[in-house]
N, C-alpha and C. Protein backbone atom coordinates (compact mmCIF):
# COMPACT_ATOMS: atom_id res chain seq x y z
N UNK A 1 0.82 -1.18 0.00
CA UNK A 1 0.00 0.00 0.00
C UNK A 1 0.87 1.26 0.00
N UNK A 2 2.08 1.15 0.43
CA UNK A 2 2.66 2.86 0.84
C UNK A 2 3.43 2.68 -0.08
N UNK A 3 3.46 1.71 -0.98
CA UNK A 3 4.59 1.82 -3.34
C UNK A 3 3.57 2.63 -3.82
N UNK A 4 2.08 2.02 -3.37
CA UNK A 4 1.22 2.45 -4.44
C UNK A 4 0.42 3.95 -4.00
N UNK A 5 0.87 4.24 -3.18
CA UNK A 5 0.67 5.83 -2.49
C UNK A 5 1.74 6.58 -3.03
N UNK A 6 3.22 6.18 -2.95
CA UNK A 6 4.29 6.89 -3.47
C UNK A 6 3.79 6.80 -5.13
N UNK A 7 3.70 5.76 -6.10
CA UNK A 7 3.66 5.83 -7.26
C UNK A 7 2.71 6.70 -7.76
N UNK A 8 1.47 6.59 -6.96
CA UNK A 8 -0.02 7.20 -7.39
C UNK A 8 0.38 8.94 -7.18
N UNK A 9 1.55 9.19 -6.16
CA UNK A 9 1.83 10.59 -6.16
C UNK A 9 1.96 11.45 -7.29
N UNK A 10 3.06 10.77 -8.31
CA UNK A 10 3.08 11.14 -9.60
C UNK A 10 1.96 11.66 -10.34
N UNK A 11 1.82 12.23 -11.16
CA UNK A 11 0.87 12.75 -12.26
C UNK A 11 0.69 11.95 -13.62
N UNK A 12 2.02 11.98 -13.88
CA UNK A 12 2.33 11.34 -15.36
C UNK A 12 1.89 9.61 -15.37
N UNK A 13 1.39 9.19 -15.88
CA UNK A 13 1.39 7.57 -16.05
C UNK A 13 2.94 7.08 -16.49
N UNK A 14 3.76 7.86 -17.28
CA UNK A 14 4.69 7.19 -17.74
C UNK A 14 5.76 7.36 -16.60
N UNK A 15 5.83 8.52 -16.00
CA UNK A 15 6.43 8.52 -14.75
C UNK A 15 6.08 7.11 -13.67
N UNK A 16 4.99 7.34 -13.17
CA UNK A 16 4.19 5.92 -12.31
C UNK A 16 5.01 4.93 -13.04
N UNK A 17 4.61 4.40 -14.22
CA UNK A 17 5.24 3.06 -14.55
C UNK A 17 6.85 2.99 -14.14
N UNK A 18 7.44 4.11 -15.05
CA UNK A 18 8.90 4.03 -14.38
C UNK A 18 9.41 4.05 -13.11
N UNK A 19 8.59 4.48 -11.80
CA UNK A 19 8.69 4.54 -10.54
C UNK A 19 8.57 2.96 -10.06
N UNK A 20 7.02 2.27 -10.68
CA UNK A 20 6.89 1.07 -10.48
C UNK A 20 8.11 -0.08 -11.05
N UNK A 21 8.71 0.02 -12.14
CA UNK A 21 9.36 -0.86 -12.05
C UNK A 21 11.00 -0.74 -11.32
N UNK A 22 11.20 0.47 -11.49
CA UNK A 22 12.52 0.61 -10.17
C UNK A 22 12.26 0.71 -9.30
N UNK A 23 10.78 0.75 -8.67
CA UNK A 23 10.89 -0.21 -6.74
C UNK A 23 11.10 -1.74 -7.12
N UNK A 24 10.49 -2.45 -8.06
CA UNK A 24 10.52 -3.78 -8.12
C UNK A 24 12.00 -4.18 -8.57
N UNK A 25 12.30 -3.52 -9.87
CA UNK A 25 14.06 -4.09 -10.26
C UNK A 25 14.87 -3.85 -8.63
N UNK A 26 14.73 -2.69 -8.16
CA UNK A 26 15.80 -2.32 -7.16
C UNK A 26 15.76 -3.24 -5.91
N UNK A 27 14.06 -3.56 -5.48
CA UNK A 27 14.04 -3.93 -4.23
C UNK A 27 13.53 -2.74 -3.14
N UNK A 28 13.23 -1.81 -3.25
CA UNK A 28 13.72 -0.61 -2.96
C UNK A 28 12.04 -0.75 -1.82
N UNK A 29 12.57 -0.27 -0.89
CA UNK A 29 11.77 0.10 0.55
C UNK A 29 10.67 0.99 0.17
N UNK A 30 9.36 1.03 1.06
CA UNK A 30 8.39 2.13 0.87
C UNK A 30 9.08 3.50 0.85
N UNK A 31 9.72 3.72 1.87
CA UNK A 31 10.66 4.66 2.29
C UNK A 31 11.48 5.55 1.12
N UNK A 32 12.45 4.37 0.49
CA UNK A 32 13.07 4.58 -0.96
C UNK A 32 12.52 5.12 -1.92
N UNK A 33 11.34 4.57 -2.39
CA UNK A 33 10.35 4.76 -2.93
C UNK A 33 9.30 6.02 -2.82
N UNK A 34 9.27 6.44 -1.50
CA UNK A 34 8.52 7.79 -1.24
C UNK A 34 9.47 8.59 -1.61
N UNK A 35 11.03 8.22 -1.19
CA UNK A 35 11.85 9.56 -1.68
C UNK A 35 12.71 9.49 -2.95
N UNK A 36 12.35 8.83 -3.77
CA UNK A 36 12.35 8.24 -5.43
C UNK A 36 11.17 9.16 -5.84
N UNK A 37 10.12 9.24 -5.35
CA UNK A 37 8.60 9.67 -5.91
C UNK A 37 9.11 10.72 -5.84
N UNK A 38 9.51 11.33 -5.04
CA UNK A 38 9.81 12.87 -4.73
C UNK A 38 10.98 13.59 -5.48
N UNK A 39 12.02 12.85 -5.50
CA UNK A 39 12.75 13.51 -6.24
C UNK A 39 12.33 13.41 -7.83
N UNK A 40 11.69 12.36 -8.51
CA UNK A 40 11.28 12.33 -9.68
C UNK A 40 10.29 13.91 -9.73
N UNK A 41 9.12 13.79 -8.81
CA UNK A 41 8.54 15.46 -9.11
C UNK A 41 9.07 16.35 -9.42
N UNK A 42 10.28 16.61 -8.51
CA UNK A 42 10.84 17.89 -8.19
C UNK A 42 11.79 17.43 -9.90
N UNK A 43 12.16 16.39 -10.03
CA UNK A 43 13.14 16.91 -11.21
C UNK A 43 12.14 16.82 -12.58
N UNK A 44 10.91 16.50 -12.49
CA UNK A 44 10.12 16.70 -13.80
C UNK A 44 9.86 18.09 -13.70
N UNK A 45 9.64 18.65 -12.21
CA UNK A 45 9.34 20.87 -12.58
C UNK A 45 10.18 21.49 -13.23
N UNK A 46 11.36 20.93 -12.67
CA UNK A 46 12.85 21.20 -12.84
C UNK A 46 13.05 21.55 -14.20
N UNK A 47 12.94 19.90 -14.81
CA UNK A 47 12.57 19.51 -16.49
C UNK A 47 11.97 20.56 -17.20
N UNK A 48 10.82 20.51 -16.74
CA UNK A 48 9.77 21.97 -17.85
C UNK A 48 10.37 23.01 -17.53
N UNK A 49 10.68 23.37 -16.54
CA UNK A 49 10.91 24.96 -16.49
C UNK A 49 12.59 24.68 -16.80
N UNK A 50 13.00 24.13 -17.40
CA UNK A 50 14.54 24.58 -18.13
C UNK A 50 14.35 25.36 -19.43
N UNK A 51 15.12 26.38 -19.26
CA UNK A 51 15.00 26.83 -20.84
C UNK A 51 16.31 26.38 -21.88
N UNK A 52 17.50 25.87 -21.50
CA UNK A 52 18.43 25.18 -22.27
C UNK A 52 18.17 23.78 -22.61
N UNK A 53 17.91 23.09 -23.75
CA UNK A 53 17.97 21.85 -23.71
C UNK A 53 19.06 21.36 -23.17
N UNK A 54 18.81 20.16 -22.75
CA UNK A 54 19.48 19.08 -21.89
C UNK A 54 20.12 18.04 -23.46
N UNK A 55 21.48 17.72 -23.16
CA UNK A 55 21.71 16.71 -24.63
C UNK A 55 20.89 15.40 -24.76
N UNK A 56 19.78 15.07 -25.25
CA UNK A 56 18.97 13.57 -25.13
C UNK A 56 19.89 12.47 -24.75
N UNK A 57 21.02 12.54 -25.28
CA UNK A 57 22.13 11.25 -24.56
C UNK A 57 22.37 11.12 -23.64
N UNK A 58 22.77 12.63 -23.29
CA UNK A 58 22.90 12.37 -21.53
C UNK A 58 21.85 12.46 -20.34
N UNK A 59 20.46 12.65 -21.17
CA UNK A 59 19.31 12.26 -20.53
C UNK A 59 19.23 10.81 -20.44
N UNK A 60 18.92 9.91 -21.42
CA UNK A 60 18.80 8.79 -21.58
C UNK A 60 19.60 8.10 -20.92
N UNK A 61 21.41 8.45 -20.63
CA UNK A 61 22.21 7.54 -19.47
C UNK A 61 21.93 7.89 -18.30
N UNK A 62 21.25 9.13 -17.87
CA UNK A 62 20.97 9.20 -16.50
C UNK A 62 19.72 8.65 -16.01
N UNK A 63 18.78 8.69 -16.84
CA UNK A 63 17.36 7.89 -16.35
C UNK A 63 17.78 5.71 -16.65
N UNK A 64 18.87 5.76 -17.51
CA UNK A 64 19.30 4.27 -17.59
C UNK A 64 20.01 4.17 -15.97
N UNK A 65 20.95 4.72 -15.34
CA UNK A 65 21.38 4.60 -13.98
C UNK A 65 21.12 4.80 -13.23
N UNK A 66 19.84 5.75 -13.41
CA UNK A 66 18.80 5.80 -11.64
C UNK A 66 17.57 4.75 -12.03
N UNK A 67 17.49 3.83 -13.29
CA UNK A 67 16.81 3.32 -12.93
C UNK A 67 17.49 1.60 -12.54
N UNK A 68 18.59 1.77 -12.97
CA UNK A 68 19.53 0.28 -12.45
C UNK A 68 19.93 0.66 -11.09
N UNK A 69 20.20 1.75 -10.47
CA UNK A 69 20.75 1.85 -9.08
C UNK A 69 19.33 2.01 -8.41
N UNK A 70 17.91 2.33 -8.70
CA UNK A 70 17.10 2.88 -8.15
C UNK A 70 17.26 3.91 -7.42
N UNK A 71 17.99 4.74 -7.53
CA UNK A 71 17.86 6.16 -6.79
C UNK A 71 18.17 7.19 -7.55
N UNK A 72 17.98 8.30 -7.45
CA UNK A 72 18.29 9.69 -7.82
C UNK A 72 19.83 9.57 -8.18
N UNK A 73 19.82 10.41 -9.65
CA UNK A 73 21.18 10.26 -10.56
C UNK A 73 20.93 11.54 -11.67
N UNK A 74 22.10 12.54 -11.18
CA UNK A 74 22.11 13.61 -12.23
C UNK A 74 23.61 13.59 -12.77
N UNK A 75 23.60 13.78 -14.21
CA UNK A 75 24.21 14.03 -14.62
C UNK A 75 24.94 15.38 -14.90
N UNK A 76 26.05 16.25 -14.86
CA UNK A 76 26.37 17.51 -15.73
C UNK A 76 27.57 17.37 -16.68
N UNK A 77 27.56 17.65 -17.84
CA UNK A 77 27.95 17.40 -19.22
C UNK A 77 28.61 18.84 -19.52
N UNK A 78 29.25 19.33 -19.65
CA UNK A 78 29.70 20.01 -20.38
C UNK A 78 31.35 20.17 -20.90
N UNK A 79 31.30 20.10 -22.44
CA UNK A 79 32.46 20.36 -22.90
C UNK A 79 33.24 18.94 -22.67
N UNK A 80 32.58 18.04 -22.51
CA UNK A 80 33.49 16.67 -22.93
C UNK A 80 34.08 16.27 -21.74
N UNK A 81 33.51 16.91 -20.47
CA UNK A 81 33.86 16.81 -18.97
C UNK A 81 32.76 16.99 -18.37
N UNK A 82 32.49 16.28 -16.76
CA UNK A 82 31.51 16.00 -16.46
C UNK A 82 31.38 15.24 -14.62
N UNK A 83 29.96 15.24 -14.18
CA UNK A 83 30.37 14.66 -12.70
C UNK A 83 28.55 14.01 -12.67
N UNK A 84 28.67 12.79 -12.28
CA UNK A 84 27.78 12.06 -11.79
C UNK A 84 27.59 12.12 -10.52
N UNK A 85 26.13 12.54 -9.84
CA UNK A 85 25.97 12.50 -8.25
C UNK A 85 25.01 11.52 -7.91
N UNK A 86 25.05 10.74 -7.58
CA UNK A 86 24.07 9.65 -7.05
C UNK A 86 23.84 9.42 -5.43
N UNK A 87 22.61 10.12 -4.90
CA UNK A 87 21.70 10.34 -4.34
C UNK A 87 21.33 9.16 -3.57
N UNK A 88 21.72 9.01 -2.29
CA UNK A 88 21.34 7.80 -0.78
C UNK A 88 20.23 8.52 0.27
N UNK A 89 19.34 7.73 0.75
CA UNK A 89 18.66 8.03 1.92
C UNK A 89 18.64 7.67 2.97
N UNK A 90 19.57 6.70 3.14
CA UNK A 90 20.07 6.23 4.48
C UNK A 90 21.66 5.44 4.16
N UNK A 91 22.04 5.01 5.11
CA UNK A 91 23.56 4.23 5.41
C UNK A 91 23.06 2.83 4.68
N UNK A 92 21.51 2.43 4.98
CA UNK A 92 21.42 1.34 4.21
C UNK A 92 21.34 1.28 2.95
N UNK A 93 20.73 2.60 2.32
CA UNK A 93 20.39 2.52 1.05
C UNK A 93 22.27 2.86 0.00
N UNK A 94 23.14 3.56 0.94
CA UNK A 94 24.23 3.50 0.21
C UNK A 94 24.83 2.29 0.09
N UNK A 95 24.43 1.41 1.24
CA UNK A 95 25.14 -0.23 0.95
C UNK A 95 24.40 -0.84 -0.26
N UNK A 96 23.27 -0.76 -0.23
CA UNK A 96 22.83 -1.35 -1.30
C UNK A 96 23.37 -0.68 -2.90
N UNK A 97 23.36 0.51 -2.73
CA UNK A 97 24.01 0.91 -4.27
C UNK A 97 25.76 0.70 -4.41
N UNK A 98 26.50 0.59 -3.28
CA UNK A 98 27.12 -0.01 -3.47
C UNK A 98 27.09 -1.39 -3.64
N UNK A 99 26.54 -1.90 -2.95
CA UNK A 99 26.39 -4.21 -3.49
C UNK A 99 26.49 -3.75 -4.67
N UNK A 100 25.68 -2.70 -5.67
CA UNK A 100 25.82 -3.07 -6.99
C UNK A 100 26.58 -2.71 -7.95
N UNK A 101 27.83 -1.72 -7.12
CA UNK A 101 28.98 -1.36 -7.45
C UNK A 101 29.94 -2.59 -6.95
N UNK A 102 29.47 -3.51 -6.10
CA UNK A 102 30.49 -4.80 -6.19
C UNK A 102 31.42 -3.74 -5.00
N UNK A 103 31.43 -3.03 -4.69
CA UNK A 103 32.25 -2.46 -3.64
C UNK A 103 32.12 -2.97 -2.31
C-alpha cells in the first residue's frame, strides 16, 4: 500500500510506470520509494521549467542509472567533462548501491 501511495503521487502515467518498475528491479523500501517519488517530481518541474535543452544522450544515461541503481542520478555534461551524483537516503540505502557497485 505505501509503493502504491508513493507511485499514485506522480501525475504522469509514464512517470508511475517508471517509478513502479525501479521499486521492483531495485528492491527498494516504501521509504526509498517515497523519496524516489519525490525527487522524480521535483526533477520533472525542474525539467519543464529549463530553458536550455538538456543533450537527449545524456538524458537517456541518466534515467538508464537511476533506474539500475534505483535512486536519484544527475548528470552535468559540459564540454566533454563532467560529474555524476548519485543520491542515498540512508547508510542502508548507500550499501545497497554499493552491493551493486560490487564495492
Amino acid at each position: 500500500m505505501g509503493h502504491a501511495k508513493a507511485i499514485l503521487s506522480l501525475g504522469a502515467q509514464r512517470q508511475q510506470e517508471k517509478l513502479y518498475q525501479t521499486i521492483v528491479d531495485g528492491g527498494l523500501t516504501v521509504r526509498q520509494g517515497e523519496a524516489l517519488a519525490v525527487s522524480m517530481a521535483a526533477g520533472e518541474r525542474a525539467h519543464t521549467e529549463e530553458v536550455a535543452a538538456r543533450d537527449p544522450h545524456v538524458e537517456d544515461l541518466e534515467r538508464r542509472i537511476q533506474e539500475r541503481l534505483g535512486t536519484k542520478v544527475s548528470i552535468e555534461h559540459r564540454s566533454g567533462r563532467g560529474t555524476i551524483a548519485i543520491e542515498y537516503y540512508s547508510l542502508d540505502d548507500l550499501d545497497r548501491v554499493l552491493d551493486i557497485f560490487g564495492v
